[in-house]
Every structure is written in structure tokens, then in C-alpha cells.
C-alpha atoms as a PDB file:
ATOM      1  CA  UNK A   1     120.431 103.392 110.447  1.00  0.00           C
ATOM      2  CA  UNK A   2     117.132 102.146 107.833  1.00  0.00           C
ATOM      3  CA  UNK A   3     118.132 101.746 104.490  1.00  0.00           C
ATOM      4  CA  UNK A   4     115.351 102.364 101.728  1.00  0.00           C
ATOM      5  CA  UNK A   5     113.459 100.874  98.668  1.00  0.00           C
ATOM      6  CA  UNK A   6     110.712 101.598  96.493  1.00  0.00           C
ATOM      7  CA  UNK A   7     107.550  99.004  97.465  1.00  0.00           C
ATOM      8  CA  UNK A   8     104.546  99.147  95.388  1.00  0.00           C
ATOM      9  CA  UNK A   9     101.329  98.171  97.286  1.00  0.00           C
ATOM     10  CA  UNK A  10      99.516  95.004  96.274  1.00  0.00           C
ATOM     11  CA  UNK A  11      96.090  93.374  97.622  1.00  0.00           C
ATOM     12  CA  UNK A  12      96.625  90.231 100.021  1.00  0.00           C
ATOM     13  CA  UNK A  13      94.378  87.620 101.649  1.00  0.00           C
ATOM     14  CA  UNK A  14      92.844  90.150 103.747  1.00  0.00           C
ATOM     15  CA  UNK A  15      92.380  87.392 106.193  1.00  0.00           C
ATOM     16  CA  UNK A  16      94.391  90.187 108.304  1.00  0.00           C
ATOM     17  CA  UNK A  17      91.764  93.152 108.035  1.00  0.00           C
ATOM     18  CA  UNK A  18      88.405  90.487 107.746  1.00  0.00           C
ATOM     19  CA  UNK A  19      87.208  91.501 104.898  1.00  0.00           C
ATOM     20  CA  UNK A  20      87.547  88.458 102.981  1.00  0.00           C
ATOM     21  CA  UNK A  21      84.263  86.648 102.103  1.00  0.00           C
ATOM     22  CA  UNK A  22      85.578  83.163 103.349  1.00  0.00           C
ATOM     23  CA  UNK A  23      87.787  84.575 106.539  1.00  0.00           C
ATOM     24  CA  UNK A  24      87.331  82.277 109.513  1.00  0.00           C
ATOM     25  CA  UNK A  25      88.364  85.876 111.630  1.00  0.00           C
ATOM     26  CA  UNK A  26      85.528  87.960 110.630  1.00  0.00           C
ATOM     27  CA  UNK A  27      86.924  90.816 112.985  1.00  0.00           C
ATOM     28  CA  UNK A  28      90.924  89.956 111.076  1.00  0.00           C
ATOM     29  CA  UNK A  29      93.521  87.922 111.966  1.00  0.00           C
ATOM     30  CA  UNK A  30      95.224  91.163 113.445  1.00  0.00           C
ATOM     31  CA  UNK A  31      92.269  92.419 116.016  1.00  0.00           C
ATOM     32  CA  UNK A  32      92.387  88.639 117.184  1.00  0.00           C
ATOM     33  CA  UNK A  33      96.181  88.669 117.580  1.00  0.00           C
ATOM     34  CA  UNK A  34      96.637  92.028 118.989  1.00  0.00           C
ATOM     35  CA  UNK A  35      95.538  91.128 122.567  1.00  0.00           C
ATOM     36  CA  UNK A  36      97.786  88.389 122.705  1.00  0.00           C
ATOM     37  CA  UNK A  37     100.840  90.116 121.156  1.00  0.00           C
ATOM     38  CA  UNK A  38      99.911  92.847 124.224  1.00  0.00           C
ATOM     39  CA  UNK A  39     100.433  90.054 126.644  1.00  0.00           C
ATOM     40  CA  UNK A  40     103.892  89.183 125.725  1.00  0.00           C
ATOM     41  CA  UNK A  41     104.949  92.838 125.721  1.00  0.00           C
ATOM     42  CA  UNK A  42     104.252  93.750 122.078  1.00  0.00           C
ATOM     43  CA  UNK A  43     101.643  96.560 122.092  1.00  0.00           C
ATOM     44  CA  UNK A  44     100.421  97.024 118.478  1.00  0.00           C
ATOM     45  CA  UNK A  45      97.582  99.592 119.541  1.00  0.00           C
ATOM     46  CA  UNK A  46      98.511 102.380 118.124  1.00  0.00           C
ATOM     47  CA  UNK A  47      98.250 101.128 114.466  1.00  0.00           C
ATOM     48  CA  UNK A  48      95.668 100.102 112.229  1.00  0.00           C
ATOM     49  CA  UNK A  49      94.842  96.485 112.810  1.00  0.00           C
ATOM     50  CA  UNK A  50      95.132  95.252 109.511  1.00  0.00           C
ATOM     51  CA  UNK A  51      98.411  94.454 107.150  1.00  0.00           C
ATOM     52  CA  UNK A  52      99.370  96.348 104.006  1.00  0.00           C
ATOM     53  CA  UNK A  53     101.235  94.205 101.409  1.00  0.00           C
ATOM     54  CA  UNK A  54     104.521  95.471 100.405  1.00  0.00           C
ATOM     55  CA  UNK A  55     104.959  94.163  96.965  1.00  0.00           C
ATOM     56  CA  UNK A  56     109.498  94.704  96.289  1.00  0.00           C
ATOM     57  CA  UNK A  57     109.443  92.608  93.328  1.00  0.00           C
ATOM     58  CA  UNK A  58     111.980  91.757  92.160  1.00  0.00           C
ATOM     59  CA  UNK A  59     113.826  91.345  95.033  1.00  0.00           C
ATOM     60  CA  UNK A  60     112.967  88.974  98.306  1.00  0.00           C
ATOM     61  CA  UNK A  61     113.575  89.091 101.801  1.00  0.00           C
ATOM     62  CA  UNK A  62     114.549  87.386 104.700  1.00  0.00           C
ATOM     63  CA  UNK A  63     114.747  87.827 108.221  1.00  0.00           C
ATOM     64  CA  UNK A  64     118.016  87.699 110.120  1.00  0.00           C
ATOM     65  CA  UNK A  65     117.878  89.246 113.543  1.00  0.00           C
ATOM     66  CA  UNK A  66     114.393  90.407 114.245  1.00  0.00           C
ATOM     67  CA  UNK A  67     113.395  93.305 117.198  1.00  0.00           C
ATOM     68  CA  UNK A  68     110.836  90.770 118.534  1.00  0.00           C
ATOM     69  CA  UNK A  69     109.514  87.083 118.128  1.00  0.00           C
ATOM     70  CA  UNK A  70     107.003  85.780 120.632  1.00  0.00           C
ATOM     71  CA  UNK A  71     106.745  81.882 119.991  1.00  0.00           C
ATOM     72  CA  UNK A  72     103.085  79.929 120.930  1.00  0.00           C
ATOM     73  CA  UNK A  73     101.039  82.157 120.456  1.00  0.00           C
ATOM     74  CA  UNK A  74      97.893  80.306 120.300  1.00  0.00           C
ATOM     75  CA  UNK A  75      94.952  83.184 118.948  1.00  0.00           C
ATOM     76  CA  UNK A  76      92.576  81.124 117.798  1.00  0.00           C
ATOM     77  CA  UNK A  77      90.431  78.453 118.736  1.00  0.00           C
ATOM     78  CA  UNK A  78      91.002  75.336 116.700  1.00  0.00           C
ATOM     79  CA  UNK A  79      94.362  76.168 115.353  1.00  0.00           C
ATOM     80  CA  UNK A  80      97.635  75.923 115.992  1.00  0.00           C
ATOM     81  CA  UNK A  81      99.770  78.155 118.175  1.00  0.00           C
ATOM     82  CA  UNK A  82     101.773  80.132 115.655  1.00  0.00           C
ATOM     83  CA  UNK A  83     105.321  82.045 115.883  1.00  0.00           C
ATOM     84  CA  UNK A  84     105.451  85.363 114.877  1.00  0.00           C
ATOM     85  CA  UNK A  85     108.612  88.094 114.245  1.00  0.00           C
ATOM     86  CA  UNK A  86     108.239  91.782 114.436  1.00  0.00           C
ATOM     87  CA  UNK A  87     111.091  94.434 112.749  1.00  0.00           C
ATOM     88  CA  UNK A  88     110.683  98.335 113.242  1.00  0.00           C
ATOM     89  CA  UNK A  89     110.257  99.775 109.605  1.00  0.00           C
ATOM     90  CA  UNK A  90     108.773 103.214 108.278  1.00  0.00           C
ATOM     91  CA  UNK A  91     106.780 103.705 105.425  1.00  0.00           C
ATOM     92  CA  UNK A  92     106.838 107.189 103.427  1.00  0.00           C
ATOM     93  CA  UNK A  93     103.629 107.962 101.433  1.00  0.00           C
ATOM     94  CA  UNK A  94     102.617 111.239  99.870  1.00  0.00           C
ATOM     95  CA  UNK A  95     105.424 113.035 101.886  1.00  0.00           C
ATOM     96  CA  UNK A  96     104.879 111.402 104.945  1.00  0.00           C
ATOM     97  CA  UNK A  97     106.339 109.487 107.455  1.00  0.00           C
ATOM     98  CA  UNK A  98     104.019 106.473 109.098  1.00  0.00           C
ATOM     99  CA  UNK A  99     105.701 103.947 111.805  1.00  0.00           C
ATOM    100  CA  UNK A 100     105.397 100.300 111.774  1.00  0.00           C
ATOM    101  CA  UNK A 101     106.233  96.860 111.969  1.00  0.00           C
ATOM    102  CA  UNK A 102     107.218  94.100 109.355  1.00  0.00           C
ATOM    103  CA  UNK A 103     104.424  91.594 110.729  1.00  0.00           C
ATOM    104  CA  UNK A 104     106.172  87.919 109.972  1.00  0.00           C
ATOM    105  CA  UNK A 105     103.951  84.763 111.248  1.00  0.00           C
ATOM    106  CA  UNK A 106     106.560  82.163 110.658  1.00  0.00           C
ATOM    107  CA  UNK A 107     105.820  79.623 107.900  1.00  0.00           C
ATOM    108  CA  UNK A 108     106.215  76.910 109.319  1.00  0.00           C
ATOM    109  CA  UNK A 109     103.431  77.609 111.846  1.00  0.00           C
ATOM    110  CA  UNK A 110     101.509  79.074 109.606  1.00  0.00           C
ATOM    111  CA  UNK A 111      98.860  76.995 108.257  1.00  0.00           C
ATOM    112  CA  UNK A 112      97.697  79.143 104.814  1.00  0.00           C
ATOM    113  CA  UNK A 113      97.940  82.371 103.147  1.00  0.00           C
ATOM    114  CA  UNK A 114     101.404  82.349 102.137  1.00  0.00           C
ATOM    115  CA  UNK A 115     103.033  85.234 100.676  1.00  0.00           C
ATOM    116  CA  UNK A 116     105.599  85.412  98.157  1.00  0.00           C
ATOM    117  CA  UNK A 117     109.271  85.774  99.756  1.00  0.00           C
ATOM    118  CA  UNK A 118     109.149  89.313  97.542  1.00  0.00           C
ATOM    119  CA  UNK A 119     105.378  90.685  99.643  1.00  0.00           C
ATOM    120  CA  UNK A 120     106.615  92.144 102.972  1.00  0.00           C
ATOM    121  CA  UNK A 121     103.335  91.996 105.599  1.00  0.00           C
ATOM    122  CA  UNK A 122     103.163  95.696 107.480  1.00  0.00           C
ATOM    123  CA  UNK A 123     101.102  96.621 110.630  1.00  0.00           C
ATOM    124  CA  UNK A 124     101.605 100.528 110.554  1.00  0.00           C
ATOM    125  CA  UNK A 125      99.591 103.526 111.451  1.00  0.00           C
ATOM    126  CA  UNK A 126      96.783 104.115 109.220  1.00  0.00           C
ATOM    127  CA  UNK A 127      97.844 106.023 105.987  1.00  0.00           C
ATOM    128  CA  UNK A 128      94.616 108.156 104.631  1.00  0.00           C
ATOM    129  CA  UNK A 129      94.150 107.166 100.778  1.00  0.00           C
ATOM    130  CA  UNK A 130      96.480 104.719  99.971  1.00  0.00           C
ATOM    131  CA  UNK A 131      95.384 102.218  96.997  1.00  0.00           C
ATOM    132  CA  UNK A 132      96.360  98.631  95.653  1.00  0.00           C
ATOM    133  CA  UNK A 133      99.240  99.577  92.974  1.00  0.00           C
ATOM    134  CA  UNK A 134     100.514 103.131  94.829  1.00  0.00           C
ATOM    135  CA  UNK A 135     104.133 103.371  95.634  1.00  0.00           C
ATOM    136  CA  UNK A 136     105.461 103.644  98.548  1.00  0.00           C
ATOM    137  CA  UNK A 137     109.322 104.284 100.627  1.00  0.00           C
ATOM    138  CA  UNK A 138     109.533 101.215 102.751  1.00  0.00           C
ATOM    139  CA  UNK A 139     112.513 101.872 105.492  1.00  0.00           C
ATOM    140  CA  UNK A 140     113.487  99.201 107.426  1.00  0.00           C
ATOM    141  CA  UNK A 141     116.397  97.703 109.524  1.00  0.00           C
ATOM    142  CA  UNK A 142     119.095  96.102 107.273  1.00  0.00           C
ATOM    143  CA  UNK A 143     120.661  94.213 110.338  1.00  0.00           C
ATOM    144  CA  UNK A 144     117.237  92.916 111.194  1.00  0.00           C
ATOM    145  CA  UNK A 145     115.904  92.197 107.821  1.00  0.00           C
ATOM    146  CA  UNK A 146     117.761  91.581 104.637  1.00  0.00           C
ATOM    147  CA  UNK A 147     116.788  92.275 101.040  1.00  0.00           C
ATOM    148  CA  UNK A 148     118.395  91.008  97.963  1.00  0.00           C
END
């Protein structure tokens, strides 16, 4: 059973989508990741490869019990191999219902582009005219992710 809170959508690094001027992934972090994710049994196809940043402020999260963690992944080409953690979740925009996954690189494999522990990462399907401050429903597991 999901529980629900309100999430407010906030711009990121957009390392994930490429569009930052300085990205060292000019295609995102995601489109890179998304074949090797595939490979370990994670298919992330269906949804639009980029992140939208879940802003729940003032509350923080923390993963307990994740769906799915795939460890090594090495993506890139001069970096590290990084761990990453995967929960089912559902975001509700404009009356309607869009799957997903909290998208979690582990930070202690991550090299930059930290979030805050109250900025939830989300690879979802793609939600037609959404905007940085719009609020959302975020739905997610409560035995795989807690929020406090």
C-alpha cells in the first residue's frame, strides 16, 4: 500500500537530462545509464530518460529496503563505478496518474551533484506540461522508503 505527500517540483543539475552547459554527458546521465541498468535486469525504457526533482521540504528521506540496487555499475568512461537504488513510486499531476522510480545513485559513489536529503530524484513517464515550482502527489512505498 503507497502512502502520499504533496512534492513541489524544483530544477536540479540536469546533468540527468544533458542540458546543462558544463555536463560531461551531453546525451544525460540517464540515456548513458539506461543500457546498463537494462543489463542487470532493470529496464527503464518506457520512461523519459531524464529525472524530475521532487522538492518535500520540509521533510527528508531515506531509503530502507529498496525494490532494486545494482552495485558497479561502471557508465562512464573515466569515472567510477557507481551504486544505484530504485523504489516503485507514482506521481499524480493534473489528475493523472504517471509510474516511476525513485532514481537513488548512492552517495558515497557518487562523485558530485548532491541533492538535499529533502529532493527525491524520479525517472517516470513523461508528464506533458509540468514546470519548475508545480505541485505534484508523489506516492511511494513506505516500507521501501521512509519520510520524516
Amino acid at each position: 500500500m503507497m502512502q502520499s505527500i504533496r512534492a513541489e517540483i524544483k530544477q536540479g543539475h540536469k546533468i540527468a537530462s544533458g542540458l546543462a552547459e558544463n555536463s560531461p554527458y551531453p546525451k544525460g546521465s540517464i540515456t548513458m545509464q539506461i543500457p546498463h541498468f537494462k543489463a542487470r535486469g532493470i529496464d527503464l525504457s518506457d520512461y523519459y530518460p531524464a529525472t524530475l526533482n521532487l522538492s518535500i521540504a520540509p521533510h527528508t528521506f531515506e531509503m530502507l529496503n529498496p525494490e532494486l540496487t545494482v552495485s558497479g555499475v561502471h557508465w562512464a568512461t573515466g569515472f567510477d563505478a557507481e551504486d544505484f537504488s530504485f523504489s516503485q513510486c507514482e506521481i499524480i499531476f493534473n489528475d493523472m496518474s504517471y509510474k516511476g522510480f525513485i532514481y537513488y545513485p548512492h552517495p558515497d559513489t557518487k562523485l558530485d551533484h548532491f541533492h538535499s536529503s529533502s529532493v527525491l530524484e524520479v525517472i517516470c513517464q513523461y508528464i506533458p506540461d509540468i514546470s519548475y515550482g508545480d505541485s505534484v502527489i508523489f506516492n511511494y512505498q513506505p516500507s521501501e522508503i521512509t519520510i520524516s
